[in-house]
N, C-alpha and C. Protein backbone atom coordinates (compact mmCIF):
# COMPACT_ATOMS: atom_id res chain seq x y z
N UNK A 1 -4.86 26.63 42.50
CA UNK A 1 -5.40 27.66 41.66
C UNK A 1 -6.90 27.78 41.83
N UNK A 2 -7.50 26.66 42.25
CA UNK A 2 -9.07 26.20 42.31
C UNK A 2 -9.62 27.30 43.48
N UNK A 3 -8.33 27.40 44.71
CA UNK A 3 -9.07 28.56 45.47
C UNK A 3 -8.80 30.17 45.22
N UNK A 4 -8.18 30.26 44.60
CA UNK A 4 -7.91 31.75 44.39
C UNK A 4 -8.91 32.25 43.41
N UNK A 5 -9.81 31.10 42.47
CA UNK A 5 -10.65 31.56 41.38
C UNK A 5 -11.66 31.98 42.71
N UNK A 6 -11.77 31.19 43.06
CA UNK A 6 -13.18 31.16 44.06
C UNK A 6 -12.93 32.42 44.60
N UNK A 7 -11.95 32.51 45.62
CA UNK A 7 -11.49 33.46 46.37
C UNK A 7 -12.19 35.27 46.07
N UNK A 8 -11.72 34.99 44.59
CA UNK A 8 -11.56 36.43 43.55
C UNK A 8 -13.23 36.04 43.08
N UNK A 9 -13.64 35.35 42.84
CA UNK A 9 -15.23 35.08 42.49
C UNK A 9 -16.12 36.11 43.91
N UNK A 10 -15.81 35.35 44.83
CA UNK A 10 -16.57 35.98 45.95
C UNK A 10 -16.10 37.48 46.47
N UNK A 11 -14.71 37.83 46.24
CA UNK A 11 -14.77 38.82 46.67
C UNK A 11 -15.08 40.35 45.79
N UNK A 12 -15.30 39.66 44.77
CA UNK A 12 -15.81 41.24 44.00
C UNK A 12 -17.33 40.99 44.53
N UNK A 13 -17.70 39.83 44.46
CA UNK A 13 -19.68 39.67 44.90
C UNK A 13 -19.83 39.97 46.43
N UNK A 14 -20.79 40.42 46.38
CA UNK A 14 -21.71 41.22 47.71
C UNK A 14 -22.14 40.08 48.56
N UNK A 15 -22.66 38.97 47.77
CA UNK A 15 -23.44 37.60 48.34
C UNK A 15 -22.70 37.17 49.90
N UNK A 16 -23.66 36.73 50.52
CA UNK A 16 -23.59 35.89 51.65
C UNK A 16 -23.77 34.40 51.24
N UNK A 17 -22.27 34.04 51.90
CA UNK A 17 -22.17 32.46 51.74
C UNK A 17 -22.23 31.31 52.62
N UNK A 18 -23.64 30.35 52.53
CA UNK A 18 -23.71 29.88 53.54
C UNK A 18 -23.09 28.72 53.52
N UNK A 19 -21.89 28.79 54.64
CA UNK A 19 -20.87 27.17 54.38
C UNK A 19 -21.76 26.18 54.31
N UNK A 20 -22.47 25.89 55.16
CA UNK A 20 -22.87 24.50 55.23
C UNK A 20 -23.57 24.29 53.77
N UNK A 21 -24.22 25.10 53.53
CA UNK A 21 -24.81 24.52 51.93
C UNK A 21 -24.08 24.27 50.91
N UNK A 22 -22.97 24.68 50.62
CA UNK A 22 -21.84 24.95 49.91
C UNK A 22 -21.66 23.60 50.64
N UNK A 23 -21.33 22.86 51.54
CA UNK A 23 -20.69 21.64 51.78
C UNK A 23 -21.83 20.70 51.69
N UNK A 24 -22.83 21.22 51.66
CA UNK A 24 -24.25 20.51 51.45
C UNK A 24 -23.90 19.79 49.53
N UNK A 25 -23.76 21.14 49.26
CA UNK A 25 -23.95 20.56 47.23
C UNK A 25 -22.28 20.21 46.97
N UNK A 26 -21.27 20.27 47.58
CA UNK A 26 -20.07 20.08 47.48
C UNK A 26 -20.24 17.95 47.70
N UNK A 27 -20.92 17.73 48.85
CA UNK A 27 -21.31 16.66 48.93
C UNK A 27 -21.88 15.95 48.28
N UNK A 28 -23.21 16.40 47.70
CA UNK A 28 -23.76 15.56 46.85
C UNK A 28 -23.19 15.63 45.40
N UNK A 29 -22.42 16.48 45.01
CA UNK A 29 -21.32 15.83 43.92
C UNK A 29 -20.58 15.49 44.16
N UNK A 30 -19.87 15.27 44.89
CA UNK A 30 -18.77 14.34 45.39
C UNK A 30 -19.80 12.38 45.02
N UNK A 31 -20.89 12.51 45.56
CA UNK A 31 -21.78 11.40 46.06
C UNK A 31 -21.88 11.04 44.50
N UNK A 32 -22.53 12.15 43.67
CA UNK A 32 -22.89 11.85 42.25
C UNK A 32 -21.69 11.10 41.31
N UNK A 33 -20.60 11.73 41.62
CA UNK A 33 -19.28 11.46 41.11
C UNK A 33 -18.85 10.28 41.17
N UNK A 34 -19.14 9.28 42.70
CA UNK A 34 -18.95 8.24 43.30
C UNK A 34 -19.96 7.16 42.71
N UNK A 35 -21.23 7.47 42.45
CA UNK A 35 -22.13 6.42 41.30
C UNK A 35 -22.22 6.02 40.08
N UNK A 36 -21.35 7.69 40.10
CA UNK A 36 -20.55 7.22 38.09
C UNK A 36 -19.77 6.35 38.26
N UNK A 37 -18.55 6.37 39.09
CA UNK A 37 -17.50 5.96 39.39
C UNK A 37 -18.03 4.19 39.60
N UNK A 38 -18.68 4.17 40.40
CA UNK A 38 -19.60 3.00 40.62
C UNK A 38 -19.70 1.97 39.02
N UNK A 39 -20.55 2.81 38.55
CA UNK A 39 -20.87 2.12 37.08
C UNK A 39 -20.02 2.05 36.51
N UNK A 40 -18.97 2.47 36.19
CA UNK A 40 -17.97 2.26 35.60
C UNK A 40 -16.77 2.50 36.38
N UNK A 41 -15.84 1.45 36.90
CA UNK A 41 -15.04 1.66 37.94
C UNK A 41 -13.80 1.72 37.14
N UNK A 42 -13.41 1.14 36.00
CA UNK A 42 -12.54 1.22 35.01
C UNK A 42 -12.11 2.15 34.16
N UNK A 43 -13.49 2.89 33.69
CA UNK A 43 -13.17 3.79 32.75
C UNK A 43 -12.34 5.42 33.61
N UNK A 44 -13.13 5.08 34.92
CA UNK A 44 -12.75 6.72 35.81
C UNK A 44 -11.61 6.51 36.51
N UNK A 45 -10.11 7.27 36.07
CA UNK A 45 -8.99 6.65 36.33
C UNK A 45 -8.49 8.10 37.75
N UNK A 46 -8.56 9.21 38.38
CA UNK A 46 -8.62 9.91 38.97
C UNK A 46 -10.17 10.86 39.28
N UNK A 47 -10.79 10.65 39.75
CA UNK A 47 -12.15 11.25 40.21
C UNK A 47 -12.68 12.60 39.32
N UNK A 48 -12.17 13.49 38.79
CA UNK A 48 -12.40 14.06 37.19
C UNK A 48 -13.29 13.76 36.27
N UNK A 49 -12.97 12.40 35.92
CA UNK A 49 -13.79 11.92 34.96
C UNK A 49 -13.06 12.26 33.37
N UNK A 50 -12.25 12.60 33.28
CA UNK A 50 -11.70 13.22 31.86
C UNK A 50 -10.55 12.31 31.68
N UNK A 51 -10.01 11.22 31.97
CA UNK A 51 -9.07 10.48 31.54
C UNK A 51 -10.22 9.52 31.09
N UNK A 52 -11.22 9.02 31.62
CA UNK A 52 -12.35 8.37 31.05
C UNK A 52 -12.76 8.80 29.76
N UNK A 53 -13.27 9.86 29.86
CA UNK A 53 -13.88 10.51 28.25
C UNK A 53 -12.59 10.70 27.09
N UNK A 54 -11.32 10.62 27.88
CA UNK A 54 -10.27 10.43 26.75
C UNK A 54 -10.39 9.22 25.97
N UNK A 55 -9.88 8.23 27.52
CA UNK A 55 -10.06 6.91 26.85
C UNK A 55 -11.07 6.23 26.09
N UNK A 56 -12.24 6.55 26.13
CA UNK A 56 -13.52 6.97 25.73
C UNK A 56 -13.48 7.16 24.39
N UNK A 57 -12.84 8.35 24.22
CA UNK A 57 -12.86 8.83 22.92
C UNK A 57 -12.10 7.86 21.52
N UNK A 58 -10.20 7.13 22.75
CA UNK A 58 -9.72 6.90 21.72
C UNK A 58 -10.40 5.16 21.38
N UNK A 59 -11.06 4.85 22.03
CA UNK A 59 -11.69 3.47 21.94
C UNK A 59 -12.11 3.85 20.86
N UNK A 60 -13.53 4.53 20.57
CA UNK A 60 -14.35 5.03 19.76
C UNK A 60 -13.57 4.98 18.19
N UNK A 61 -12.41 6.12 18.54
CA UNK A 61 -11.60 5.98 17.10
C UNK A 61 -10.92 5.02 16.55
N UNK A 62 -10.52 4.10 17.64
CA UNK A 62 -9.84 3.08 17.41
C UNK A 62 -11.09 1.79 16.32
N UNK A 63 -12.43 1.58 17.31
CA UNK A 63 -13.37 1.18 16.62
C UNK A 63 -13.11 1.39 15.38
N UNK A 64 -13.79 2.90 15.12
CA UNK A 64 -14.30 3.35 13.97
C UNK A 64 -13.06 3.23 12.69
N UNK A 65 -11.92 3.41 13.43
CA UNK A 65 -10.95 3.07 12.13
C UNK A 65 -10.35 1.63 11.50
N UNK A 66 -10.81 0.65 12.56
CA UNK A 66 -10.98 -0.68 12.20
C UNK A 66 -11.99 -1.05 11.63
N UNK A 67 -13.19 -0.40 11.49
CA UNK A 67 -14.43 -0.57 10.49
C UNK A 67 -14.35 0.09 9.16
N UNK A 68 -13.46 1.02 9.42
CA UNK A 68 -13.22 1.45 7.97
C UNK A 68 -12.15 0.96 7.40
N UNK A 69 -11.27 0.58 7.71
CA UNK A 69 -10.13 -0.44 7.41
C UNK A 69 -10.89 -2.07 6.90
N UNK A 70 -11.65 -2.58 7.64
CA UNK A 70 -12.23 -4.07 7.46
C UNK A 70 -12.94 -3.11 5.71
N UNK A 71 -13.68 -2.23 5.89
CA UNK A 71 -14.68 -2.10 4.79
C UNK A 71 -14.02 -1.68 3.53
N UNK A 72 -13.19 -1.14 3.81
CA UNK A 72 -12.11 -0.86 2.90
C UNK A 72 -11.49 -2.42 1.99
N UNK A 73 -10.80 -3.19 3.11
CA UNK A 73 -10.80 -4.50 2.80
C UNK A 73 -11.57 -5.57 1.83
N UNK A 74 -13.20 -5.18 2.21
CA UNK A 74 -13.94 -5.76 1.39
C UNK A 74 -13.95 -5.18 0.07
N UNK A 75 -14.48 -3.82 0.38
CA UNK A 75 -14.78 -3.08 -1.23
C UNK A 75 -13.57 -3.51 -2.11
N UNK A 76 -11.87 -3.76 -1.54
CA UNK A 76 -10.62 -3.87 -2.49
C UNK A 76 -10.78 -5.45 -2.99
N UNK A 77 -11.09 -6.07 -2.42
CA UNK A 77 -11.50 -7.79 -2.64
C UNK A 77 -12.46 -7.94 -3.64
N UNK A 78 -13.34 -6.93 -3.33
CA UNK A 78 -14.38 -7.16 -4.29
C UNK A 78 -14.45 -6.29 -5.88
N UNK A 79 -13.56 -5.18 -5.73
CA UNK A 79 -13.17 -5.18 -6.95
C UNK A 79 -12.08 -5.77 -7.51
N UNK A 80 -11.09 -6.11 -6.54
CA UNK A 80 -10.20 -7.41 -7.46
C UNK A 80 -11.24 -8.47 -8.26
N UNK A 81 -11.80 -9.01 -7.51
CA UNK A 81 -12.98 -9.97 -7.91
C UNK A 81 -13.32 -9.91 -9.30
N UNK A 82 -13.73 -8.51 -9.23
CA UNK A 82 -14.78 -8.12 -10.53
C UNK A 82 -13.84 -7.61 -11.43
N UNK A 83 -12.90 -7.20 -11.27
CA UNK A 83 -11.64 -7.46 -11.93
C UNK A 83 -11.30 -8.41 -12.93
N UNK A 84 -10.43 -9.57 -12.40
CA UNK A 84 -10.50 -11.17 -12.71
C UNK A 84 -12.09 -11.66 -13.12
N UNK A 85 -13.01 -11.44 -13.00
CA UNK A 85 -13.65 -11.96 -13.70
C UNK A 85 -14.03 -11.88 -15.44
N UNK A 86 -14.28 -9.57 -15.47
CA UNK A 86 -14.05 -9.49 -16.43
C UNK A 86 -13.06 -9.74 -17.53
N UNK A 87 -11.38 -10.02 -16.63
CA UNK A 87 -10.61 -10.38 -17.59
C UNK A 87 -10.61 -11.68 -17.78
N UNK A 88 -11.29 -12.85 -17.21
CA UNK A 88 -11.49 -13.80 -17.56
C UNK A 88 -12.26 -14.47 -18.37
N UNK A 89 -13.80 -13.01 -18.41
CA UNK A 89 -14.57 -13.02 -19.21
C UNK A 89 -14.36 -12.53 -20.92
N UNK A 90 -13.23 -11.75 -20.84
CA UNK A 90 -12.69 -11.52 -22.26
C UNK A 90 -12.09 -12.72 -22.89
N UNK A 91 -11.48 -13.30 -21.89
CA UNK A 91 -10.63 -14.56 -22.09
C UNK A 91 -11.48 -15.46 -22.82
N UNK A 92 -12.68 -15.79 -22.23
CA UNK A 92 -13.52 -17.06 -22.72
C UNK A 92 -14.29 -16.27 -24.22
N UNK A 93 -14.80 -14.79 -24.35
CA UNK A 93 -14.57 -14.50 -25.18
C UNK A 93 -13.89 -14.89 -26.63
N UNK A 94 -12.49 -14.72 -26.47
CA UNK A 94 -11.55 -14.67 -27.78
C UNK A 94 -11.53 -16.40 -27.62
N UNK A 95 -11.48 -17.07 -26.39
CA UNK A 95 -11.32 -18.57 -26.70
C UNK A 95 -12.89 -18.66 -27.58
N UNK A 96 -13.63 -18.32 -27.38
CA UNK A 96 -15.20 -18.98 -27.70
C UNK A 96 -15.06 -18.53 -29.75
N UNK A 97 -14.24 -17.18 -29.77
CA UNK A 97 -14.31 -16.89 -31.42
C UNK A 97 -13.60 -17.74 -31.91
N UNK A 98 -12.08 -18.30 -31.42
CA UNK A 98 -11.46 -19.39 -31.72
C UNK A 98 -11.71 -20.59 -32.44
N UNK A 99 -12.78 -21.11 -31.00
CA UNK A 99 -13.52 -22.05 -31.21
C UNK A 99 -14.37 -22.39 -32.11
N UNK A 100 -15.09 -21.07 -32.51
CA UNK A 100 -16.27 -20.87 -33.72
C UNK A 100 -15.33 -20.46 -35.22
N UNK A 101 -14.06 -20.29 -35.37
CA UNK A 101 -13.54 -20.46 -36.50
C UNK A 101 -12.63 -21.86 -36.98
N UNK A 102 -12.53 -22.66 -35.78
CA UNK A 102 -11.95 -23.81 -35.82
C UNK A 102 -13.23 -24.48 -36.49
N UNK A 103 -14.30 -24.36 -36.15
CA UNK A 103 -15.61 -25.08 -36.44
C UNK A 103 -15.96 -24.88 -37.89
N UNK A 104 -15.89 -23.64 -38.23
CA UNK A 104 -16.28 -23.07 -39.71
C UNK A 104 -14.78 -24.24 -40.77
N UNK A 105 -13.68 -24.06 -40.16
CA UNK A 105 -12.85 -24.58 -40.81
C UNK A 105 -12.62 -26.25 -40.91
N UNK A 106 -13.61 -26.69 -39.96
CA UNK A 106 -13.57 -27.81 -39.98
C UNK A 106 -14.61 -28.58 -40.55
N UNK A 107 -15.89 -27.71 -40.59
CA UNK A 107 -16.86 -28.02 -41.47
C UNK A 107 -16.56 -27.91 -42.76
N UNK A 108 -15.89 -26.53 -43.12
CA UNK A 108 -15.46 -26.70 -44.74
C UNK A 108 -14.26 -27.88 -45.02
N UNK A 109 -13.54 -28.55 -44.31
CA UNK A 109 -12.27 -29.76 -44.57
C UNK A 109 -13.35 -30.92 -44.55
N UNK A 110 -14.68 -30.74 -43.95
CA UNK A 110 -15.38 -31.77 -43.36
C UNK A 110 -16.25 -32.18 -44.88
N UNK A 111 -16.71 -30.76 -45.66
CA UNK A 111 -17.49 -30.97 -47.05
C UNK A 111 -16.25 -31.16 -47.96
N UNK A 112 -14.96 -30.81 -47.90
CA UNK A 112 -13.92 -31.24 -48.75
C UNK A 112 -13.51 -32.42 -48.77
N UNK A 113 -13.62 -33.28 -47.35
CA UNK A 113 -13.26 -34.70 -47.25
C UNK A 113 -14.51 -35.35 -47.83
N UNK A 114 -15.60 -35.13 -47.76
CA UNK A 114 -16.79 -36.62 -48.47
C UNK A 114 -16.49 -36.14 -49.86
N UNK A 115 -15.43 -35.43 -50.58
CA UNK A 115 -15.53 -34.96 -51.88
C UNK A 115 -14.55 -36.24 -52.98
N UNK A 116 -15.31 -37.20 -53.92
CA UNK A 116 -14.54 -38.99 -54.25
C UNK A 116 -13.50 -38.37 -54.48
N UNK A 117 -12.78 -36.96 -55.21
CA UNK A 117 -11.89 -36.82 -56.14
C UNK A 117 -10.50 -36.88 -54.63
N UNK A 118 -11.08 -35.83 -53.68
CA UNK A 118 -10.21 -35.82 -52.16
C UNK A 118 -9.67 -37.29 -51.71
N UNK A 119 -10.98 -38.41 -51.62
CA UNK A 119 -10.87 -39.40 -50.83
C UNK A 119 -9.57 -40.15 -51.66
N UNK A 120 -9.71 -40.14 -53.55
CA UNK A 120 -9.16 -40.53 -54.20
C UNK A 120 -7.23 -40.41 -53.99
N UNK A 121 -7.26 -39.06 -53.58
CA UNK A 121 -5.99 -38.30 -54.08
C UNK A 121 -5.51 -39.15 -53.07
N UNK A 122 -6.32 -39.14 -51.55
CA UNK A 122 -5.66 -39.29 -49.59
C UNK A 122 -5.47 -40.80 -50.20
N UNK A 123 -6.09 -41.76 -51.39
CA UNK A 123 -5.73 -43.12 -50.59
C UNK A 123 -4.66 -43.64 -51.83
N UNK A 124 -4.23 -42.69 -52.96
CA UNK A 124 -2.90 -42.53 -54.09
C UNK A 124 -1.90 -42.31 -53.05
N UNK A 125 -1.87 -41.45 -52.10
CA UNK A 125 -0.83 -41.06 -51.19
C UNK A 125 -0.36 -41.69 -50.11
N UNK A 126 -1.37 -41.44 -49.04
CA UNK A 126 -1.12 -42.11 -47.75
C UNK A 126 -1.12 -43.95 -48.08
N UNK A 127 -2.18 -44.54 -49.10
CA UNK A 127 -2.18 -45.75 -48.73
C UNK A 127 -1.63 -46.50 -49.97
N UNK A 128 -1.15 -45.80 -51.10
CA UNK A 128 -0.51 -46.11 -52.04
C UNK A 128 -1.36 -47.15 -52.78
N UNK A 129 -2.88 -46.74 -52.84
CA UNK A 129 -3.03 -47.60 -53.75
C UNK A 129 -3.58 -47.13 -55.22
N UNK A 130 -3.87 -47.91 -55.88
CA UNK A 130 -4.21 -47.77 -57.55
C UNK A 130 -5.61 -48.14 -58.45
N UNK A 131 -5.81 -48.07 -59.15
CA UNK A 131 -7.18 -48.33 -59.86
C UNK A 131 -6.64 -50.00 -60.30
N UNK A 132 -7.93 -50.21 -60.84
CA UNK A 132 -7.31 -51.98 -61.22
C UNK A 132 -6.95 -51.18 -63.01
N UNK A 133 -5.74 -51.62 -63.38
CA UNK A 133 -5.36 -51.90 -64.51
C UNK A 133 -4.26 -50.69 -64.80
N UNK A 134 -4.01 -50.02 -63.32
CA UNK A 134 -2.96 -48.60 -63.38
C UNK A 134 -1.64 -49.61 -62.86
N UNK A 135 -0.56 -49.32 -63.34
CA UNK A 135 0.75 -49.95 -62.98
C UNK A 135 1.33 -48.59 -62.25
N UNK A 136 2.02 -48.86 -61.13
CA UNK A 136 2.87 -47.98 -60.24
C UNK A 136 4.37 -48.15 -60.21
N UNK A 137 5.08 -47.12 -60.24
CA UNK A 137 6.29 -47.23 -60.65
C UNK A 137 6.97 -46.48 -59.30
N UNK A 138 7.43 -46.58 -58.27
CA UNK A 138 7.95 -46.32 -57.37
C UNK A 138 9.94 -45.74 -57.60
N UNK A 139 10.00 -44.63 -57.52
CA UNK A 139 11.48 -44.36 -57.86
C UNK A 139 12.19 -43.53 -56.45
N UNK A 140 13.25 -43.54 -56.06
CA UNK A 140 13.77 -43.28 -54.76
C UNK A 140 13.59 -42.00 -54.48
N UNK A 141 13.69 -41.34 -55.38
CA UNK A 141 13.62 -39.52 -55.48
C UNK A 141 11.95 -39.16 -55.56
N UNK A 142 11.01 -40.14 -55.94
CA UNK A 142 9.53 -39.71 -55.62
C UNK A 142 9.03 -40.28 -53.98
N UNK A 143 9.76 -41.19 -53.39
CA UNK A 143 9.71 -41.28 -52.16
C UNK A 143 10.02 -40.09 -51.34
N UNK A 144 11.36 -39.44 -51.27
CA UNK A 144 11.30 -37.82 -50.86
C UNK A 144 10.26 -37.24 -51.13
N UNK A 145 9.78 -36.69 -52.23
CA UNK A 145 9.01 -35.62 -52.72
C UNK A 145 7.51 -36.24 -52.09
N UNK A 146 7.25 -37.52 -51.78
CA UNK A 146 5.93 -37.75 -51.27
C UNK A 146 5.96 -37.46 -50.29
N UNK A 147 7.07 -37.61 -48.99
CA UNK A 147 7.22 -37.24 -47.93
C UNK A 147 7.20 -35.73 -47.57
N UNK A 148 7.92 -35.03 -48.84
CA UNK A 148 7.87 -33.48 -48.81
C UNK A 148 6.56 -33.18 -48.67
N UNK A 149 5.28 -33.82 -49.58
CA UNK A 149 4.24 -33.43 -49.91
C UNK A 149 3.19 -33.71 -48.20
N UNK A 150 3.59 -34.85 -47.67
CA UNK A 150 2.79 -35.00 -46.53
C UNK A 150 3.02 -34.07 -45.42
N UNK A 151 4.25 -33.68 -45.60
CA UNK A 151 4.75 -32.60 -44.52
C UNK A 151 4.14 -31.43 -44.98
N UNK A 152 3.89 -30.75 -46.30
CA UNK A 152 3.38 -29.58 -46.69
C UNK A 152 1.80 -29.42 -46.39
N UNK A 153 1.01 -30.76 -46.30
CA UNK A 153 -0.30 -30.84 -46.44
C UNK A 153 -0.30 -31.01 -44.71
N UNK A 154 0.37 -31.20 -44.34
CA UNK A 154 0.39 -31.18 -42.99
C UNK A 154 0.46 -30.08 -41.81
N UNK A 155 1.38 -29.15 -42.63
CA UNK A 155 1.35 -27.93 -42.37
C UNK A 155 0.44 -26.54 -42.55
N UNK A 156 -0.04 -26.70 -43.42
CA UNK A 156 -1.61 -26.62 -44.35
C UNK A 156 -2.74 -26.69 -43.65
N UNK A 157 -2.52 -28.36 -43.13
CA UNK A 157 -3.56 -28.10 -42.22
C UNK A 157 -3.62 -27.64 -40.65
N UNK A 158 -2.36 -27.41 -40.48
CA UNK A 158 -2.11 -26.71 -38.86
C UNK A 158 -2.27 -25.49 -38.98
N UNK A 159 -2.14 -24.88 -39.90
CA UNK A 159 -2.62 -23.01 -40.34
C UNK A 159 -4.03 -22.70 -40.55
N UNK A 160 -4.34 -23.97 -41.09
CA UNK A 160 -5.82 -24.03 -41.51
C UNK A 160 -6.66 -23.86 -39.59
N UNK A 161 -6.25 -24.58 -38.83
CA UNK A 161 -6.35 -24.64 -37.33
C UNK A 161 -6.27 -23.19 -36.68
């Protein structure tokens, strides 16, 4: 097809064509073609040059869509990140109010325990003992009900928590 363009090029034009020059510049691109070819002997796969600038091209995209893929990668990592942190940061949050009402509640059990009438009642109960000149009368059915009572004060204080 390459000669019939030519063919139809020259014959509507008037011009005189001098072969040898025409094989003169036919040559030195051929020559030019051959130093590309040179520098890159890989990329130029038929003397054209356009399977090169393909391959060329899809390198390029191939690059560029593995850099946006890796960056993509990061930015998703890094808002997982910041993610988990803030929900971890809520976390320590509600643990930290926890903590500061366990404290309030333990300071007030803490001014209720140095209180003689408290210390009095804990050592009638737990350690069963008495004033000098009080007689104790131990009956089988107030053994339950003391036990009821340690379990209730016990529970009392796990709500209190």
């Amino acid at each position: 097809m390459a000669k019939k363009r030519r063919s139809s090029q020259f014959k509507d034009s008037s011009q005189v064509i001098d072969i040898e020059e025409a094989r003169r510049k036919r040559q030195a691109k051929r020559k030019k073609q051959q130093k590309i070819a040179n520098l890159a002997p890989k990329a130029v796969a038929d003397g054209s040059g356009r399977t090169s600038i393909k391959r060329n091209k899809r390198k390029r995209t191939l690059v560029y869509a593995a850099i946006i893929l890796a960056i993509i990668a990061v930015v998703s990592v890094s808002i997982y990140n910041i993610i988990s942190l803030k929900q971890e940061q809520r976390d320590r949050k509600d643990e930290r109010s926890q903590l500061r009402s366990t404290k309030e509640a333990r300071e007030k059990e803490l001014e209720h325990i140095n209180d003689p009438e408290y210390i009095e009642e804990q050592g009638r109960i737990q350690l069963r003992l008495v004033r000098p000149g009080e007689k104790i009368y131990v009956f089988p059915s107030l053994r339950e009900s003391d036990k009821a009572l340690k379990e209730s004060k016990e529970e009392k204080d796990k709500n209190e928590d």
